[in-house]
Structure formats: C-alpha cells, structure tokens
N, C-alpha and C. Protein backbone atom coordinates (compact mmCIF):
# COMPACT_ATOMS: atom_id res chain seq x y z
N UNK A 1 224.60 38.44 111.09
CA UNK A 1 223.52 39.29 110.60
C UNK A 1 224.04 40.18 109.48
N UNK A 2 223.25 39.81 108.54
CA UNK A 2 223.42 41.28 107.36
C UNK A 2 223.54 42.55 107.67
N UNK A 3 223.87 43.62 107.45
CA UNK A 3 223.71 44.80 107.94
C UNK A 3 222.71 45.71 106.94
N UNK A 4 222.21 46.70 107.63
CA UNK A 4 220.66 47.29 106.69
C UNK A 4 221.09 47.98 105.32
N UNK A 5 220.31 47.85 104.57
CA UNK A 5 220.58 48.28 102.78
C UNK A 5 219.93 49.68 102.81
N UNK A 6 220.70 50.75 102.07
CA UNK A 6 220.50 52.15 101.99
C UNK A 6 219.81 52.41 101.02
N UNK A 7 219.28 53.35 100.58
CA UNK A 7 219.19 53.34 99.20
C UNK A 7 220.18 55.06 98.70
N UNK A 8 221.07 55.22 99.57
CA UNK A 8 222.45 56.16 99.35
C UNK A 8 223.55 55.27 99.21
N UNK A 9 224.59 55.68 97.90
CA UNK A 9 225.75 54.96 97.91
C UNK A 9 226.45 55.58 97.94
N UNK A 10 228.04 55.16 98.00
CA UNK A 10 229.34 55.86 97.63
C UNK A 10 229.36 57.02 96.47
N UNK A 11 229.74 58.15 96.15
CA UNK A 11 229.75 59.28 94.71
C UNK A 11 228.22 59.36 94.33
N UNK A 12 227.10 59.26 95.59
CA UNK A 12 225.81 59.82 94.96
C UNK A 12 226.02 61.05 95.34
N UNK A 13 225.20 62.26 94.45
CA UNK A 13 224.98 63.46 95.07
C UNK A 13 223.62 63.67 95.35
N UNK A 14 223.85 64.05 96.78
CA UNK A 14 222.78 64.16 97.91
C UNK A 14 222.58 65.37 98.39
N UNK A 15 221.41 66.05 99.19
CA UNK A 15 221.64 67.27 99.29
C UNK A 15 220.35 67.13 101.14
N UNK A 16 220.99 67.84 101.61
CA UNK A 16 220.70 67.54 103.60
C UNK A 16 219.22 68.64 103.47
N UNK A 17 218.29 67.33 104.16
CA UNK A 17 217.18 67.88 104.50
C UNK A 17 217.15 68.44 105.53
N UNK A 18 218.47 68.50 106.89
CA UNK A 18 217.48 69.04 107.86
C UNK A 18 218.88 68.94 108.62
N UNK A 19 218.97 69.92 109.45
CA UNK A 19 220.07 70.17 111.26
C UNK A 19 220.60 71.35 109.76
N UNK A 20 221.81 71.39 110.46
CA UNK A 20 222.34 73.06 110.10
C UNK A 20 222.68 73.42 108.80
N UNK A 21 223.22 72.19 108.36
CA UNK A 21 223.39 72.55 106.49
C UNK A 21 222.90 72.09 106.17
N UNK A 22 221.39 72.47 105.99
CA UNK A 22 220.32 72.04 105.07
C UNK A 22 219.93 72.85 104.10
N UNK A 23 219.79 72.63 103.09
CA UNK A 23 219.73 72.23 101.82
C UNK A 23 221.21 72.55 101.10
N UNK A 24 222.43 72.33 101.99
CA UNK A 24 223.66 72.02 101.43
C UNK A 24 223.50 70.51 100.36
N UNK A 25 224.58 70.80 99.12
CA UNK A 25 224.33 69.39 98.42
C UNK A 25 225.74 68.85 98.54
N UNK A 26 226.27 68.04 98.37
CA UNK A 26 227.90 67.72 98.19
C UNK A 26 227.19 66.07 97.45
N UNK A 27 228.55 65.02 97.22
CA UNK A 27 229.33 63.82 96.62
C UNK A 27 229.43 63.40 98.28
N UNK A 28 228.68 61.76 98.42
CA UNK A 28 228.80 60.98 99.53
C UNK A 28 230.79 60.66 99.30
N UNK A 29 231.28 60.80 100.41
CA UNK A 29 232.55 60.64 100.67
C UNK A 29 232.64 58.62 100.78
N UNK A 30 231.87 58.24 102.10
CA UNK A 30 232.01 57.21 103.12
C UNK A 30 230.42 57.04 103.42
N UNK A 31 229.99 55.79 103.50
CA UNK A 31 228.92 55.24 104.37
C UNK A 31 229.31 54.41 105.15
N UNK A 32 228.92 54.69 106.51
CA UNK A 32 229.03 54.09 107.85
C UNK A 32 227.74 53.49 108.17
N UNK A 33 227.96 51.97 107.48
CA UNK A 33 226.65 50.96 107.63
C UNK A 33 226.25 51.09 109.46
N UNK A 34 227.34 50.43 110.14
CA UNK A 34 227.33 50.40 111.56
C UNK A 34 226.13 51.18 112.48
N UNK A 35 226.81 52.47 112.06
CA UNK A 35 226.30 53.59 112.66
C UNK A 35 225.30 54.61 111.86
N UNK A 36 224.62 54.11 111.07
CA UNK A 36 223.45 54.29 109.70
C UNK A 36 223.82 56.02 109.80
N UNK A 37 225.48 56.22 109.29
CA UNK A 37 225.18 57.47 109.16
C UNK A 37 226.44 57.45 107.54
N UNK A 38 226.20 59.09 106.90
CA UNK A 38 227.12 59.41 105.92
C UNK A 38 227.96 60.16 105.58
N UNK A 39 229.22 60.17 105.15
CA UNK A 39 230.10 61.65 105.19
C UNK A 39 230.04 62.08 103.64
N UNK A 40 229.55 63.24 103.74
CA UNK A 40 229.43 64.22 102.35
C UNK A 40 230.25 64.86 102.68
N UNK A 41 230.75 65.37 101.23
CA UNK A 41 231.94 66.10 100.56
C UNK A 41 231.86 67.55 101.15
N UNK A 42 232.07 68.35 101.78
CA UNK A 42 232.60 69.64 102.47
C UNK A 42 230.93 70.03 103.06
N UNK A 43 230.92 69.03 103.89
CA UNK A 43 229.32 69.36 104.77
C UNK A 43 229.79 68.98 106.13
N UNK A 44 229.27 69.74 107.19
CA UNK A 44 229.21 69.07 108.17
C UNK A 44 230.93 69.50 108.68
N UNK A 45 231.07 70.34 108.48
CA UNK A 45 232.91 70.52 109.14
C UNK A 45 233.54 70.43 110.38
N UNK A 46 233.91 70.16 111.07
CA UNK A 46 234.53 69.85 112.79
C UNK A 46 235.78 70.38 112.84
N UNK A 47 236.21 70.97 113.69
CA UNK A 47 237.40 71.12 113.98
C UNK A 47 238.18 70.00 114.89
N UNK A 48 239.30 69.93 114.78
CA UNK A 48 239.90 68.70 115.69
C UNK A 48 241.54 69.41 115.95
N UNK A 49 241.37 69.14 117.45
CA UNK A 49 242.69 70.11 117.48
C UNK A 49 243.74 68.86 117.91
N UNK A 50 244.85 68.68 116.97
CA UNK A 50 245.63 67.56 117.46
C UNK A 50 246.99 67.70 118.32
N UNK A 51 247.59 66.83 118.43
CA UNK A 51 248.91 67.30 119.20
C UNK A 51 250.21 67.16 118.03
N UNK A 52 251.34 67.27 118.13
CA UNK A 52 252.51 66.89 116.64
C UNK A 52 253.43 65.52 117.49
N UNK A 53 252.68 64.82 116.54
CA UNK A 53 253.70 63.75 117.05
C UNK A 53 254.95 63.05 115.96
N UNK A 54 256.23 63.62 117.02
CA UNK A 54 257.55 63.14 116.53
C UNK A 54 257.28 64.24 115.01
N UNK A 55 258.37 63.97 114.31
CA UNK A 55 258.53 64.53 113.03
C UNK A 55 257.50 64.61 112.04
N UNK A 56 256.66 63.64 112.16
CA UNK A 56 255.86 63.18 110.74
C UNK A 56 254.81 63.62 110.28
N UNK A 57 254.03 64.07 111.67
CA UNK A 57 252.73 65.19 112.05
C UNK A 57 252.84 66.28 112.58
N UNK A 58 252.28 67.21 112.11
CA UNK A 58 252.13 68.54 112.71
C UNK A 58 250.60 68.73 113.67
N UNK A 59 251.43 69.67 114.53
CA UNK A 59 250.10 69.57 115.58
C UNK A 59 249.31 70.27 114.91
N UNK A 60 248.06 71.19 115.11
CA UNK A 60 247.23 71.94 114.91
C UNK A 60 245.93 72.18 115.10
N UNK A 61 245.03 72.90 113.96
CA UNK A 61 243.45 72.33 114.17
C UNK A 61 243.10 71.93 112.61
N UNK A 62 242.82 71.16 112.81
CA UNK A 62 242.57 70.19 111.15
C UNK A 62 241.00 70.28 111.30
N UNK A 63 240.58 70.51 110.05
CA UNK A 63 239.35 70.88 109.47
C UNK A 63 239.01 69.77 108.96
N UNK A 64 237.37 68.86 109.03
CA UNK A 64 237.08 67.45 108.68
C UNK A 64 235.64 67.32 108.19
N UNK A 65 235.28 66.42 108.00
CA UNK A 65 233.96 66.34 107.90
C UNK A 65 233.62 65.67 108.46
N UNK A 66 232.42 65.75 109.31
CA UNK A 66 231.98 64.64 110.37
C UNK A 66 230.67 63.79 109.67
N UNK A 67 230.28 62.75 110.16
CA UNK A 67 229.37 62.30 109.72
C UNK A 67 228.10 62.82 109.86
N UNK A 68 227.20 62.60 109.04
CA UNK A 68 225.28 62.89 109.59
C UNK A 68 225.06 61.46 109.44
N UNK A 69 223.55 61.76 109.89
CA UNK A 69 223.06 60.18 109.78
C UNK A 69 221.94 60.28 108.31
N UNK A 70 222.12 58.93 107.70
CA UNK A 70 221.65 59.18 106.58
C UNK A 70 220.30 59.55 106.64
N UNK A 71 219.24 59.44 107.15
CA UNK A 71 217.74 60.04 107.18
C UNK A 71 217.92 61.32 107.12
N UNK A 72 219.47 62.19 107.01
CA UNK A 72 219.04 63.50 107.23
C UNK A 72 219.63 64.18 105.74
N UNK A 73 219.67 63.18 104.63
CA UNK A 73 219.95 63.26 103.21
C UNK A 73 219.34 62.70 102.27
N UNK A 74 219.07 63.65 101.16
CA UNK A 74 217.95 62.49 100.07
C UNK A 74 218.93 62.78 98.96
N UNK A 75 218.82 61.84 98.34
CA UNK A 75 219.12 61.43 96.98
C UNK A 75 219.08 63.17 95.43
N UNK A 76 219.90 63.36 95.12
CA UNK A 76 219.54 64.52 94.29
C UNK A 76 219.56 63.89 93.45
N UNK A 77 217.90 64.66 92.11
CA UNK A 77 218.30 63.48 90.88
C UNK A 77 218.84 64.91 90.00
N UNK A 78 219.76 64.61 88.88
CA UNK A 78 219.93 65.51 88.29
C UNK A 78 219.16 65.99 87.14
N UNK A 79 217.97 65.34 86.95
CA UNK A 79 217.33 65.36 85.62
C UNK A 79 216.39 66.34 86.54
N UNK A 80 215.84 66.34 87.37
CA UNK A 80 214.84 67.05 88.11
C UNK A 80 215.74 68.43 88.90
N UNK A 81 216.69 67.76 89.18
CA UNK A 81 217.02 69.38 90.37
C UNK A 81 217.11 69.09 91.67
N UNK A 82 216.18 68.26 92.20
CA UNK A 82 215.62 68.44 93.54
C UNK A 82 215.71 67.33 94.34
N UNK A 83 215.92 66.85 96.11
CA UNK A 83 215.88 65.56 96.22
C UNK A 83 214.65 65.03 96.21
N UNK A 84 214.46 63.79 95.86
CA UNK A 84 213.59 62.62 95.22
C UNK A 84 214.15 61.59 96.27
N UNK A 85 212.60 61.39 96.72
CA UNK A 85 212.65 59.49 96.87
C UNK A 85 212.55 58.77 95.53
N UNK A 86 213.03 57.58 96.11
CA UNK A 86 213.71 56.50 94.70
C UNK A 86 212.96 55.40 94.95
N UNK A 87 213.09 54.69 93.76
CA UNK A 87 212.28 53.12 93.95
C UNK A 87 213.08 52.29 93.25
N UNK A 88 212.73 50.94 93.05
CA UNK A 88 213.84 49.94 92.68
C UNK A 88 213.09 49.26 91.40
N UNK A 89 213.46 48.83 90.76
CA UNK A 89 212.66 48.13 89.48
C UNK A 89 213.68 47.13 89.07
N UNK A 90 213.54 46.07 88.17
CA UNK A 90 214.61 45.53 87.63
C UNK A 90 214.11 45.69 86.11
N UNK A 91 215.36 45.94 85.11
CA UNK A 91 215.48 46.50 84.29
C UNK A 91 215.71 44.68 83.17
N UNK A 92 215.70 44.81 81.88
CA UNK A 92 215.58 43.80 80.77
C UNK A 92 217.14 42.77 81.12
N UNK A 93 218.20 43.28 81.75
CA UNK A 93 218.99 42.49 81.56
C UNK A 93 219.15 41.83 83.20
N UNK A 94 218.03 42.31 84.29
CA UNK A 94 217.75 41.31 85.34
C UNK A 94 218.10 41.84 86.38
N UNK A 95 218.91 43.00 86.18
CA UNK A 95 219.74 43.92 86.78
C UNK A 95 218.43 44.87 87.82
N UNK A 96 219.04 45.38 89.21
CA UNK A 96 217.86 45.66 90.12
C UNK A 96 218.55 47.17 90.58
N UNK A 97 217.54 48.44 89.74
CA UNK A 97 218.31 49.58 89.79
C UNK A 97 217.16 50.84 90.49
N UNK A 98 217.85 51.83 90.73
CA UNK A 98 217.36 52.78 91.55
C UNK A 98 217.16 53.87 90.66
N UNK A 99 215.56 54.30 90.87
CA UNK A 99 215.26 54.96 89.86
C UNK A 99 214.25 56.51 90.64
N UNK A 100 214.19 57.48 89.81
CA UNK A 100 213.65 58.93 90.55
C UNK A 100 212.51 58.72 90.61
N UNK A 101 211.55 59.04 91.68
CA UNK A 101 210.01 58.43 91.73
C UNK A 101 209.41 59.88 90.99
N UNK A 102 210.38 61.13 90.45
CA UNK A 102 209.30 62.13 90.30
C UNK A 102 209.31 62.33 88.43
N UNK A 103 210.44 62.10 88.38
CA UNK A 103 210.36 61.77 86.58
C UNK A 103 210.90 60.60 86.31
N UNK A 104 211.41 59.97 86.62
CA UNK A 104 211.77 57.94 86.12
C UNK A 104 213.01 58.01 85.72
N UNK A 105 214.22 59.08 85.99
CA UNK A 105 215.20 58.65 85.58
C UNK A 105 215.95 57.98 86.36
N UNK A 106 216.87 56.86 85.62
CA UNK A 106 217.50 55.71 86.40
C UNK A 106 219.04 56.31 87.07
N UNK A 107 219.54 55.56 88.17
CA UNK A 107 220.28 56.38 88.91
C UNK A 107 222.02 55.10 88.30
N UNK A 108 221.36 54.04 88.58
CA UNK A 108 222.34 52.66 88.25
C UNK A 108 222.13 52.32 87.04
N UNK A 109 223.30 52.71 86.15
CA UNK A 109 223.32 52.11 84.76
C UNK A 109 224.14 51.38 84.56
C-alpha cells in the first residue's frame, strides 16, 4: 500500500492552528507519513531525561521537539501572511504544483 499524500512537505513554513502553540510558526523539520504527524522547528518542546552511557553521552535533560499531527498545521503563504489552504494545478511544463487558494501564489517552483 502507498502511504497517504500531504499537502505539507519537508522546509515548508507552517504555522499551528490549534493545542498549545497555536499560532506558533516554525520550518517543517521531519514528516512522519506512518503516524500522519510533523516535527516543526522549535514547536512543541519535551523534555527527555536520559541516563550517560559509558564516555560518549552525557546523562541529563535534553530539550526536543516532539511531533504534532499534521491537521493541527496549515501551510503559511508568504505573499499573504497567513495560513492558506492550497490547491494543485499543473503548470505549462506538465509539472503538478501547490498553489495559495487566497491570492494564487505558487508554493513548488
């Protein structure tokens, strides 16, 4: 089986509609097709307290970003400001790109 198509990718900037950092914006880090969720750039922080193992690691509490699930992020366009749902069109050279439904600017060039 295929796994489901987003319309969030890798280095979009997105900004969280909704749970605790909402209307935080960050740069998608990671998409986790699996688990239809996304890690943005300093959103969403966890603490994780580890143990030091042998020489190479230090124990501590390491600061992370945890995932959200993507329904809880829209797309920021930068020509507008604001998040935008997107639509898909294919463009003169056949090419199938993601574009701002509130002023038409294209996201995939």
């Amino acid at each position: 089986m295929i796994g489901p198509k987003f319309h969030i990718k890798k280095n979009d900037l997105v900004m969280v509609i909704a749970g605790k950092e909402r209307g935080k914006s960050g740069r998608v880090l990671r998409i986790l097709p699996e688990k239809e969720r996304v890690i943005v750039e300093k959103i969403n922080f966890v603490k994780r307290h580890t143990r030091p193992h042998g020489r190479q690691r230090q124990g501590g509490i390491l600061e992370k970003e945890a995932p959200l699930h993507i329904s809880n992020v829209m797309l920021l366009c930068e020509k507008c400001n604001k998040p935008v749902r997107i639509g898909h069109r294919m463009i003169e050279e056949g090419k199938k790109v993601r574009f701002c439904r509130k002023c038409g600017e294209l996201f995939d060039k």
